[in-house]
Protein backbone atom coordinates (compact mmCIF):
# COMPACT_ATOMS: atom_id res chain seq x y z
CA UNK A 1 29.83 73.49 -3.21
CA UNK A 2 29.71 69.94 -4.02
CA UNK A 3 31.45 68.32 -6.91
CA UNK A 4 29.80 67.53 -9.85
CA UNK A 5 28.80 63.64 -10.57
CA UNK A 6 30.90 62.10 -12.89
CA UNK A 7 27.88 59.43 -13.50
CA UNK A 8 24.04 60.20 -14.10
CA UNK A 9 21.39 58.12 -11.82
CA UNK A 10 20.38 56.58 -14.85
CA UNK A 11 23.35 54.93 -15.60
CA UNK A 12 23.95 54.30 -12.03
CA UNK A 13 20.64 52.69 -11.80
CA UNK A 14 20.96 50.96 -14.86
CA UNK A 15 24.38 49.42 -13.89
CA UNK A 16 22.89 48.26 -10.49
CA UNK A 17 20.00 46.14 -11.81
CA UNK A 18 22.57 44.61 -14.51
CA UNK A 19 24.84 43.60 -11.20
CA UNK A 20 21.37 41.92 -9.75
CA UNK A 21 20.68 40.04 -13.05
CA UNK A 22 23.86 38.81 -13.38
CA UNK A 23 23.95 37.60 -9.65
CA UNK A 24 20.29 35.65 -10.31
CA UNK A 25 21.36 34.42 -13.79
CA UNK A 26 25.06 32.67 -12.26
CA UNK A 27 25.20 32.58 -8.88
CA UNK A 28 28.76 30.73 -8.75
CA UNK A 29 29.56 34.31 -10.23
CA UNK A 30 31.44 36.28 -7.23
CA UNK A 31 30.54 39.63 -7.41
CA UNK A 32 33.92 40.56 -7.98
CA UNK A 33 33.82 39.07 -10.80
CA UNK A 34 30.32 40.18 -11.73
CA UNK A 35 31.28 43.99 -10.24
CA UNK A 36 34.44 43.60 -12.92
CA UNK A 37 32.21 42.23 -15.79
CA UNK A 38 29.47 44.91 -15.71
CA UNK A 39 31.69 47.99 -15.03
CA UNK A 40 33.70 47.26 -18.24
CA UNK A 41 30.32 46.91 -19.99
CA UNK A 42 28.62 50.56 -19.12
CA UNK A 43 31.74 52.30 -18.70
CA UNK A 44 31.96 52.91 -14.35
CA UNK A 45 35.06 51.91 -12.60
CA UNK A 46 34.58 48.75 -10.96
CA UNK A 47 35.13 50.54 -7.47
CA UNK A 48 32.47 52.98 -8.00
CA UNK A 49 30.44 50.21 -9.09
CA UNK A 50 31.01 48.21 -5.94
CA UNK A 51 30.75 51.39 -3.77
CA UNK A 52 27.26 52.07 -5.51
CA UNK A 53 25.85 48.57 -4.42
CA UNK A 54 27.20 48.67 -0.56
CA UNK A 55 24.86 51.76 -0.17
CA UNK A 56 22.13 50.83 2.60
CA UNK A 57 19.45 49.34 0.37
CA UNK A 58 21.12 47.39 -2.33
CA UNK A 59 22.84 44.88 0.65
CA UNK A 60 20.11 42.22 -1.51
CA UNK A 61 22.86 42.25 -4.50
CA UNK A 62 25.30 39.90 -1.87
């Protein structure tokens, strides 16, 4: 039996599209930095965060 998720797809999806903004807004942003900013915001580890937008299909954030 899987484990629960710790995060629902809302947030998840929510935190993506801020990571995309933030990217568009400042690109001289790394996304390190941007990964750092928005994970502190909503509340997701920075490492999820990150691990969230190397998925297949979000490779447009980099």
């Amino acid at each position: 039996m899987p484990a629960p998720r710790k995060y629902p797809p809302e947030l998840r999806e929510r935190a993506i599209r801020l990571v995309q903004e933030a990217r568009a807004q400042d690109g001289d942003l790394s996304l390190n930095q941007v990964v750092l900013r928005i994970g502190q915001r909503v509340g997701v580890n920075p490492d999820t965060l990150r691990g969230w937008l190397i998925r297949p299909g979000f490779s447009s954030v980099f």
